[in-house]
N, C-alpha and C. Protein backbone atom coordinates (compact mmCIF):
# COMPACT_ATOMS: atom_id res chain seq x y z
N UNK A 1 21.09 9.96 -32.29
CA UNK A 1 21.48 11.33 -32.55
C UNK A 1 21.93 11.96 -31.24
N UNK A 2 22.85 12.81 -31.34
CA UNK A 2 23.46 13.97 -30.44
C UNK A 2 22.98 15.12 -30.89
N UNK A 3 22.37 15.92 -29.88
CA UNK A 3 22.33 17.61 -29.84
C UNK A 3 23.02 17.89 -28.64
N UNK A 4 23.95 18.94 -29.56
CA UNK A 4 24.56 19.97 -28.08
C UNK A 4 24.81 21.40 -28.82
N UNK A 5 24.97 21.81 -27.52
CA UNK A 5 25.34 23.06 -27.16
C UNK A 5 26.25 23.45 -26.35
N UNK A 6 26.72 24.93 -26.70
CA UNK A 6 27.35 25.38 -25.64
C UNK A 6 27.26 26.92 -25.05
N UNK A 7 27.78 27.37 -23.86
CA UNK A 7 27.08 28.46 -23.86
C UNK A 7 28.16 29.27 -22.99
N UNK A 8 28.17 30.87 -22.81
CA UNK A 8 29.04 31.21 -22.15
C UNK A 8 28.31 32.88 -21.15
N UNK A 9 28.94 32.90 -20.23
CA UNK A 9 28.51 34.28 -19.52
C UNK A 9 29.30 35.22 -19.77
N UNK A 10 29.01 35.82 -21.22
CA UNK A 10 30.28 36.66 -21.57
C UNK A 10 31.53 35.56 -22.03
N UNK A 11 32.29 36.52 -23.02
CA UNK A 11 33.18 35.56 -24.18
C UNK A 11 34.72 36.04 -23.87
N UNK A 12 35.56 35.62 -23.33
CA UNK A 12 35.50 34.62 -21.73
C UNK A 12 34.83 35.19 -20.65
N UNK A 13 34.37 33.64 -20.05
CA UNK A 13 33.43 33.84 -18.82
C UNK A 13 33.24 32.19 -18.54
N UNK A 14 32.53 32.76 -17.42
CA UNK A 14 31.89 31.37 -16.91
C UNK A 14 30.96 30.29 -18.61
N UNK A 15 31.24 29.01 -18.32
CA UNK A 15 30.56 28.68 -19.62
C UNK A 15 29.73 27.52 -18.81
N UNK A 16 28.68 26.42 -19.99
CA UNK A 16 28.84 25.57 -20.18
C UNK A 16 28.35 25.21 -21.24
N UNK A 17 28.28 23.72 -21.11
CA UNK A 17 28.00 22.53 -22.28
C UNK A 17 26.66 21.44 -22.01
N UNK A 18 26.07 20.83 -23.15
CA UNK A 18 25.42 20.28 -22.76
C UNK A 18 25.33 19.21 -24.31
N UNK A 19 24.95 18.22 -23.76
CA UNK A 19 24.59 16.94 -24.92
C UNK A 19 23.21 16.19 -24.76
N UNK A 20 23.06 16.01 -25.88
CA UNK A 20 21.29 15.07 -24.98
C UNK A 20 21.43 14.09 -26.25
N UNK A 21 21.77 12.81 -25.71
CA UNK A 21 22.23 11.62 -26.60
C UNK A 21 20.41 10.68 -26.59
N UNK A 22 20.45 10.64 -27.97
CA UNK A 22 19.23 10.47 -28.27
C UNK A 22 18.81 8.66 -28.86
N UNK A 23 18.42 8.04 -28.35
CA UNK A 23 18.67 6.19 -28.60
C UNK A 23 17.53 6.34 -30.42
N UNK A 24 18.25 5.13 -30.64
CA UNK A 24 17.27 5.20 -31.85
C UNK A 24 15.96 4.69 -30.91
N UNK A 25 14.64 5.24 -32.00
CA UNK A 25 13.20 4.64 -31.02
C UNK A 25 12.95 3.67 -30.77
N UNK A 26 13.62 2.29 -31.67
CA UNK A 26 13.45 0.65 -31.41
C UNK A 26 13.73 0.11 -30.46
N UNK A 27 14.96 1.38 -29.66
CA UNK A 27 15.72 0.93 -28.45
C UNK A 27 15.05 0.78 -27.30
N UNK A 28 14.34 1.63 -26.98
CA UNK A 28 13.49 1.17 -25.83
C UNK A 28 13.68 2.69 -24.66
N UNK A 29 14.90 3.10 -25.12
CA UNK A 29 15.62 4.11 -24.61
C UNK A 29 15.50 4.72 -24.03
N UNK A 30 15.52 5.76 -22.67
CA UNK A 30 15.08 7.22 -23.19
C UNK A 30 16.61 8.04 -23.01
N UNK A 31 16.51 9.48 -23.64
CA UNK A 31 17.44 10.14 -24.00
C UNK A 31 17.92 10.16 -22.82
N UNK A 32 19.59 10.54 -22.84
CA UNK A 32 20.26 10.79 -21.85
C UNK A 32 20.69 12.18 -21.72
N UNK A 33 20.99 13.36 -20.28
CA UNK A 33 21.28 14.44 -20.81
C UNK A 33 22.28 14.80 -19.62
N UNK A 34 23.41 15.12 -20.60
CA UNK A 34 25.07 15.43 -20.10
C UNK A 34 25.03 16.64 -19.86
N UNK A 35 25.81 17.12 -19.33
CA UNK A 35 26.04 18.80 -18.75
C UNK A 35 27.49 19.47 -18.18
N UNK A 36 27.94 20.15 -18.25
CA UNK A 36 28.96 20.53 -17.62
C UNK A 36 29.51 22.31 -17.46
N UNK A 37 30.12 22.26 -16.52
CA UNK A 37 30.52 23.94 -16.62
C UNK A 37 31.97 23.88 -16.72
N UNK A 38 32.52 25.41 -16.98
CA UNK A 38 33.93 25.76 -16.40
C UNK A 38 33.92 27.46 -16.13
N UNK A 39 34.21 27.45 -14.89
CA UNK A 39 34.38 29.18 -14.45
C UNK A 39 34.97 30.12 -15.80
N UNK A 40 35.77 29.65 -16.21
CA UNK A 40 36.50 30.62 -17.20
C UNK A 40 37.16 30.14 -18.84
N UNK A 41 36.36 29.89 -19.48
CA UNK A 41 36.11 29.39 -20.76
C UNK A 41 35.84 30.99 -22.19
N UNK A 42 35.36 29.92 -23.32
CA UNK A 42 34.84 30.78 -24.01
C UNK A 42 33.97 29.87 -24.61
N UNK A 43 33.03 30.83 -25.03
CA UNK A 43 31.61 29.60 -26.00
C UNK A 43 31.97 28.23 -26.99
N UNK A 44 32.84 28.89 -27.56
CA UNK A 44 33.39 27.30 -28.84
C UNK A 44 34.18 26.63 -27.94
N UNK A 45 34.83 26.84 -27.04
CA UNK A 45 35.68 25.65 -26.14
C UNK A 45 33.92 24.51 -25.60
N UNK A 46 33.19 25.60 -25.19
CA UNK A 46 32.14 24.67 -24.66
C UNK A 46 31.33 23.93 -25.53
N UNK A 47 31.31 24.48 -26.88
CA UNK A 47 30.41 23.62 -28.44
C UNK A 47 31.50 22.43 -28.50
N UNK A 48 32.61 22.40 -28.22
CA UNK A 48 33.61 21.15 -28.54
C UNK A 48 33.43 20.54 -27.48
N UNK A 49 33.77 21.09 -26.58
CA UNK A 49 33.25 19.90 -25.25
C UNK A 49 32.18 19.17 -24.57
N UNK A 50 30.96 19.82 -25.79
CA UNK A 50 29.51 19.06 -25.84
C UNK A 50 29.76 18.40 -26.76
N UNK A 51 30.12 17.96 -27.55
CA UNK A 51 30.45 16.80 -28.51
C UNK A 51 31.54 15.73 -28.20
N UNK A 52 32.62 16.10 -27.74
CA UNK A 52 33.46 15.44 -26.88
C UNK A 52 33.07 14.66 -25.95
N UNK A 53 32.61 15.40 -25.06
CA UNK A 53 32.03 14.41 -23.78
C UNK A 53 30.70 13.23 -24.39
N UNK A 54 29.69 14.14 -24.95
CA UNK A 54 28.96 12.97 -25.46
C UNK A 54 29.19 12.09 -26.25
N UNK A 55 29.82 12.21 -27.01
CA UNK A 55 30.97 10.78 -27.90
C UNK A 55 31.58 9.99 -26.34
N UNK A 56 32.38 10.30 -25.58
CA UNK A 56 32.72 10.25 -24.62
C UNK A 56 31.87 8.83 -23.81
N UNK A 57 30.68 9.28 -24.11
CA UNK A 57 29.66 8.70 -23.49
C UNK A 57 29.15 7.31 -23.62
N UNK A 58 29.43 7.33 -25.26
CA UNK A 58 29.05 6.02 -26.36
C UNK A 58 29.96 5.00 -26.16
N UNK A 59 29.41 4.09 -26.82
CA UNK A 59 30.34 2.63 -26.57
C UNK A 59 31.06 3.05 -27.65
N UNK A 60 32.41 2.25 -27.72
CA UNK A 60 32.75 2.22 -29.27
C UNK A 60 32.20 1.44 -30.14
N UNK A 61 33.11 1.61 -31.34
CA UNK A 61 31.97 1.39 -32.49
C UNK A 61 30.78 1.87 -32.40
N UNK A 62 30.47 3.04 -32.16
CA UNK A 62 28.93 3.42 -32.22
C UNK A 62 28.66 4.13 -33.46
N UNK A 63 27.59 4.35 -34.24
CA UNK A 63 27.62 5.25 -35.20
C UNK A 63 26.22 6.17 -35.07
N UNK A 64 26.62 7.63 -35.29
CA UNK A 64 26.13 8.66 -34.33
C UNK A 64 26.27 10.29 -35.06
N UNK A 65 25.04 10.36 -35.34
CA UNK A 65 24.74 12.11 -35.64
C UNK A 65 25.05 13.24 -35.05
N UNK A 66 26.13 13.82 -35.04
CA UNK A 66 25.99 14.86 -33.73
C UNK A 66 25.39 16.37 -34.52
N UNK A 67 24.44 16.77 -33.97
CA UNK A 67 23.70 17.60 -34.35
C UNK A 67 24.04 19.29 -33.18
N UNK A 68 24.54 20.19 -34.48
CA UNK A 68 24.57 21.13 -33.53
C UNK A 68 24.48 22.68 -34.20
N UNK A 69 24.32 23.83 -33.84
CA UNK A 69 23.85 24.67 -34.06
C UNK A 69 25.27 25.84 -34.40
N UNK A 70 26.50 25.15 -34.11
CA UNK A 70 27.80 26.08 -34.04
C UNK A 70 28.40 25.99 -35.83
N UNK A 71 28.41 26.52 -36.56
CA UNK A 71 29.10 26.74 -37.79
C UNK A 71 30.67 26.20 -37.62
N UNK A 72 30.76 26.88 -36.39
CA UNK A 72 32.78 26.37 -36.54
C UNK A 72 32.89 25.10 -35.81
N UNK A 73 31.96 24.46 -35.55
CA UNK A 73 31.91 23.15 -34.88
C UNK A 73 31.78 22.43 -36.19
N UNK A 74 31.18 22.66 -36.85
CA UNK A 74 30.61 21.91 -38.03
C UNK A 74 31.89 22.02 -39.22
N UNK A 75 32.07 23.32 -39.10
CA UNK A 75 33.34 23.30 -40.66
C UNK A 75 34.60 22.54 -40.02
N UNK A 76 34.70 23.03 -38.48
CA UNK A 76 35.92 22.43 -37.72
C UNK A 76 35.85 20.62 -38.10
N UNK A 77 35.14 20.21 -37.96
CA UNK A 77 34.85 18.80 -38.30
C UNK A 77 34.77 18.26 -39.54
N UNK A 78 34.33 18.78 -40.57
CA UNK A 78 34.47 18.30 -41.42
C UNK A 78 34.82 19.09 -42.86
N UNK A 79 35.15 19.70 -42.62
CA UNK A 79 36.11 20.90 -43.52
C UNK A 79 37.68 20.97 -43.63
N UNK A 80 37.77 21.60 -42.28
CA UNK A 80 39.04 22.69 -42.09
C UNK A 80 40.06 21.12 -41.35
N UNK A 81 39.26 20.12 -40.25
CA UNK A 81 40.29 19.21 -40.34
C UNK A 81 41.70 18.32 -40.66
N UNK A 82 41.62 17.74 -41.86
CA UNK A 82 42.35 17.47 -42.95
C UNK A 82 43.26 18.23 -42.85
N UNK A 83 43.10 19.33 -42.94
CA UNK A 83 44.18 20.51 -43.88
C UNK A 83 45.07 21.16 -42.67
N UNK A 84 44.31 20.95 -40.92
CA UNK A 84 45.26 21.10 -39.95
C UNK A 84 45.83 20.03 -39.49
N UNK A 85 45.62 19.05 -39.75
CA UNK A 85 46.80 17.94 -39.09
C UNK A 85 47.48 17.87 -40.53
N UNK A 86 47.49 17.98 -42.02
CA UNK A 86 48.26 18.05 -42.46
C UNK A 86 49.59 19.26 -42.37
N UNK A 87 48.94 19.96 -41.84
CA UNK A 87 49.97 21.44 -41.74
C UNK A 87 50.12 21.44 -40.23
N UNK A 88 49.94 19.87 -39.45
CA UNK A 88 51.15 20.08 -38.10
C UNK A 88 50.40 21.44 -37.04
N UNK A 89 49.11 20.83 -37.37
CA UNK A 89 47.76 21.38 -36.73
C UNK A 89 47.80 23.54 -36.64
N UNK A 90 48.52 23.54 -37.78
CA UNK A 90 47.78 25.30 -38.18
C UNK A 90 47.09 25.34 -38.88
N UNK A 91 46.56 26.76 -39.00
CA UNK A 91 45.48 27.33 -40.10
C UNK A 91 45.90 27.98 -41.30
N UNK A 92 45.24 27.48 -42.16
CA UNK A 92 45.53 28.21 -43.51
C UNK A 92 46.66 29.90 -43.57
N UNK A 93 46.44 30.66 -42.21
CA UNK A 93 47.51 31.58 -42.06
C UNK A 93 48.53 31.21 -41.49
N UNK A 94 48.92 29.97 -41.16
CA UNK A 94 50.29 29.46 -40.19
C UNK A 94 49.99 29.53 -38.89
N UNK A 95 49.03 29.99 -38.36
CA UNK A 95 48.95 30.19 -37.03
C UNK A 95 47.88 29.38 -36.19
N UNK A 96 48.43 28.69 -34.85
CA UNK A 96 47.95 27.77 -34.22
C UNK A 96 46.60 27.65 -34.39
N UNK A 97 46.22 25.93 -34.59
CA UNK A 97 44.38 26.24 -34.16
C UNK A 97 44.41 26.37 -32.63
N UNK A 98 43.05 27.34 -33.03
CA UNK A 98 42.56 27.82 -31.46
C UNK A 98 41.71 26.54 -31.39
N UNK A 99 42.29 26.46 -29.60
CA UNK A 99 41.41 25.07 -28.76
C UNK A 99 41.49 23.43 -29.14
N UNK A 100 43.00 24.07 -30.32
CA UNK A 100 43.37 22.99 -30.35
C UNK A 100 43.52 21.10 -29.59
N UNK A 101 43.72 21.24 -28.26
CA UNK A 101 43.64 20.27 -27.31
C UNK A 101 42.08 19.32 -27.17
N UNK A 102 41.14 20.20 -27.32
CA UNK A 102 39.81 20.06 -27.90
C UNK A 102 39.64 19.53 -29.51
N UNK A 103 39.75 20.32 -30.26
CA UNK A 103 39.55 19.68 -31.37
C UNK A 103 40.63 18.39 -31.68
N UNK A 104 41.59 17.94 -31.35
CA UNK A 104 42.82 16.48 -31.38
C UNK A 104 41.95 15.61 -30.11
N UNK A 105 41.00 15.93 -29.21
CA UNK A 105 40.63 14.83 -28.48
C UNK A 105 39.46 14.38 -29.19
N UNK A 106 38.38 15.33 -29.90
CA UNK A 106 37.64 15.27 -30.61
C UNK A 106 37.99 14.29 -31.87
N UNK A 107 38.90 14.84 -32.30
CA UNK A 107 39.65 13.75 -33.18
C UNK A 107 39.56 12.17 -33.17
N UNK A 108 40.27 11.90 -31.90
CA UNK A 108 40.89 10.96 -31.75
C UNK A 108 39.24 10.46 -31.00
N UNK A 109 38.91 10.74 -30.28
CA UNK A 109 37.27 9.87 -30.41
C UNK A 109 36.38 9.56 -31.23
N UNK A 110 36.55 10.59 -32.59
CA UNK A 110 35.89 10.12 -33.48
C UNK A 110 36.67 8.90 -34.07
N UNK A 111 37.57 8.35 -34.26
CA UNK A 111 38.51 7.42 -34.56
C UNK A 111 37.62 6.29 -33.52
N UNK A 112 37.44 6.66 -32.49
CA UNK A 112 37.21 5.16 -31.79
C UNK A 112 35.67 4.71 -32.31
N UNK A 113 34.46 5.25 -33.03
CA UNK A 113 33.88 5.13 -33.50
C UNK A 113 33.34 4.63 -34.76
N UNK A 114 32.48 4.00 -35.06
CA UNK A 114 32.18 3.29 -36.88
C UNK A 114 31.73 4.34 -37.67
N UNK A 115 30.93 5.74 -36.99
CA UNK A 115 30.81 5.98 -38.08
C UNK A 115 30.25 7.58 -37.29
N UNK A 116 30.95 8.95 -37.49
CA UNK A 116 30.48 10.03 -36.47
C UNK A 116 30.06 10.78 -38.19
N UNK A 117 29.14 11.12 -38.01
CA UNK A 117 28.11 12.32 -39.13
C UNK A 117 28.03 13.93 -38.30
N UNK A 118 28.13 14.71 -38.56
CA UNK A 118 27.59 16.26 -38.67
C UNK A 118 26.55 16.79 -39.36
N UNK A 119 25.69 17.52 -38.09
CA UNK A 119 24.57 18.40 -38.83
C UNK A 119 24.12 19.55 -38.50
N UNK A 120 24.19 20.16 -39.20
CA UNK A 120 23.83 21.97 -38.58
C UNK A 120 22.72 22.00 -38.64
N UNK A 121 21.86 22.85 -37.85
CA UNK A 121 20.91 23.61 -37.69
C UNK A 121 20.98 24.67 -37.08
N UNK A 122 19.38 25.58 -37.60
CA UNK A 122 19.82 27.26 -37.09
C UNK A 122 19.55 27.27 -35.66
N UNK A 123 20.36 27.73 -34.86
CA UNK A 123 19.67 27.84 -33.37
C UNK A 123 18.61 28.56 -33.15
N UNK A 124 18.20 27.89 -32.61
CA UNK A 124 16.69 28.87 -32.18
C UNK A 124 15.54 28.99 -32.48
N UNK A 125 15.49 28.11 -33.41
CA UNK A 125 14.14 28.41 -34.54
C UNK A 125 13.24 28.80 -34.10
N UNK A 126 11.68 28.76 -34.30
CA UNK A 126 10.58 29.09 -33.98
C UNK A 126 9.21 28.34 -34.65
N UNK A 127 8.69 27.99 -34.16
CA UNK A 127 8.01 27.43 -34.75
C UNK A 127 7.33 26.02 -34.94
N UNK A 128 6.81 25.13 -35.00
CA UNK A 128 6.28 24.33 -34.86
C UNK A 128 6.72 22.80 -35.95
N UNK A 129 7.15 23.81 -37.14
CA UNK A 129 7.75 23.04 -38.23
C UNK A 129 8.86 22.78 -38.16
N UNK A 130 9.92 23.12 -37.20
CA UNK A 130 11.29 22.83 -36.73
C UNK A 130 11.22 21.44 -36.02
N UNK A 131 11.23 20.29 -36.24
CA UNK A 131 11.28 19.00 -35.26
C UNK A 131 12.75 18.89 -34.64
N UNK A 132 13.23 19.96 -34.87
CA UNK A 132 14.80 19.92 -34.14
C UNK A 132 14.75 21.11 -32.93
N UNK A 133 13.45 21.70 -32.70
CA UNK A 133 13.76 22.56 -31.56
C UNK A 133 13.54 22.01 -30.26
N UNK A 134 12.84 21.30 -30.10
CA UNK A 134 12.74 20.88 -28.46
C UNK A 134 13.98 19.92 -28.06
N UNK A 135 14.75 19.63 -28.64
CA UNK A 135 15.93 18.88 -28.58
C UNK A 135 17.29 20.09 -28.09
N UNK A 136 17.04 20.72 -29.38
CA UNK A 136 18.25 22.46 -29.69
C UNK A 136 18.02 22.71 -28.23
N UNK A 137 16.47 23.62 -28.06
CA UNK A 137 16.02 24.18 -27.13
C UNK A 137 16.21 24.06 -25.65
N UNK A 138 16.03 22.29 -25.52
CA UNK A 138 16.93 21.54 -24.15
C UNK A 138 18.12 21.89 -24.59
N UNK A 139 18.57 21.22 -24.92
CA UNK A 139 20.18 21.62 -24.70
C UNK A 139 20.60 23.00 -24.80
N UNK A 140 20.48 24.03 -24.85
CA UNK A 140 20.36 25.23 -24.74
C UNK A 140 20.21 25.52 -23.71
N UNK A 141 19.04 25.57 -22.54
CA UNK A 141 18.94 25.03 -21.60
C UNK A 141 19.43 25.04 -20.80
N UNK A 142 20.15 23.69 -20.61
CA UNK A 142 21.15 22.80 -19.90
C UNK A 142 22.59 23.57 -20.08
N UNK A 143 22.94 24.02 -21.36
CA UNK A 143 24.69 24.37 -21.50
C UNK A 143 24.48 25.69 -20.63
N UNK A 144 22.90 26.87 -20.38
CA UNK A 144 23.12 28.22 -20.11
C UNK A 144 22.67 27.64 -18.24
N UNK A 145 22.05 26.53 -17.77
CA UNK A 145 22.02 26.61 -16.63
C UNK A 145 23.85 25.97 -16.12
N UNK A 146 24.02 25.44 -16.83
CA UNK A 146 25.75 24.90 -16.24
C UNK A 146 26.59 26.10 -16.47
N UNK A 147 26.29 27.22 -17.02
CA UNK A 147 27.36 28.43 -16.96
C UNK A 147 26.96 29.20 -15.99
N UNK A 148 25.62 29.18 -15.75
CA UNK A 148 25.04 29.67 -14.27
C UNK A 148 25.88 28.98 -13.28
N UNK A 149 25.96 27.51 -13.10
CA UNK A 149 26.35 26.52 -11.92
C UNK A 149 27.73 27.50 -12.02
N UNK A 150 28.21 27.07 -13.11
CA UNK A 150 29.98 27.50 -13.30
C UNK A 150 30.23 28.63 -12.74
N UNK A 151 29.30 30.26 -12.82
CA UNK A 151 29.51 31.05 -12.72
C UNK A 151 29.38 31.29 -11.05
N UNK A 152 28.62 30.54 -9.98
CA UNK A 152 28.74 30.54 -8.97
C UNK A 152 30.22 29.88 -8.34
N UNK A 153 30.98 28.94 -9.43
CA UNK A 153 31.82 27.76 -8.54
C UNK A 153 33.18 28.88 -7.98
């Protein structure tokens, strides 16, 4: 499994991203955790580029959960897709997808893969009965200390 996030200092602002690629438990593994900034971004450029880079990361042929907390990360993937590379990558109003360059690299890595899944969860939860928060929670984390890094560069 993949959890990421992304995060921003103000919408545009300094951002970042973060992934924490998770081995199955047989593996022996332990999780790995990706990070990145950019001075002058916006939050969903950085939710795509925590999934990006951590695909990024994988061998091919890998098959892989990416788990994340962004709604338009999630419909972007497996919704609204289809219907923009059929329409010559616009939106249902004719007008360009935003971050387009992101979502076609996203694309095209999921292609190099056997098998990429999507899963939402609510950010933030609370609670003890959430087994998806200390995962969310790191990566959360990690994407708001790399918009810190970013916001100094």
């Amino acid at each position: 499994m993949i959890w990421t996030d992304g995060a921003c200092k103000g919408n545009p602002g300094p951002g970042g991203w973060a992934a924490i690629v998770v081995p199955p438990a047989e593996s022996g593994e332990e999780p790995r955790e990706l990070s990145g900034g950019d001075p002058a971004t916006t939050n969903n450029r950085m939710e795509y580029t925590a999934a990006l880079e951590a695909l990024r990361a994988l061998p091919a042929g890998s098959t892989v959960c990416i788990v994340t907390d962004s709604q338009l990360m999630l419909n972007s993937m497996t919704q609204w897709i289809a219907g923009w590379k059929r329409k010559g990558w616009k939106t249902a109003s004719g007008q360009p997808v935003k971050n387009q360059d992101l979502v076609m690299a996203l694309d095209e890595e999921i292609g190099r893969h056997a098998q990429v899944r999507w899963h939402w969860v609510r950010g933030h939860e609370t609670g003890d009965e959430h087994a998806h928060k200390a995962y969310n929670d790191r990566a959360d984390r990690l994407a708001v200390a790399a918009a810190a890094d970013a916001a100094l560069a």
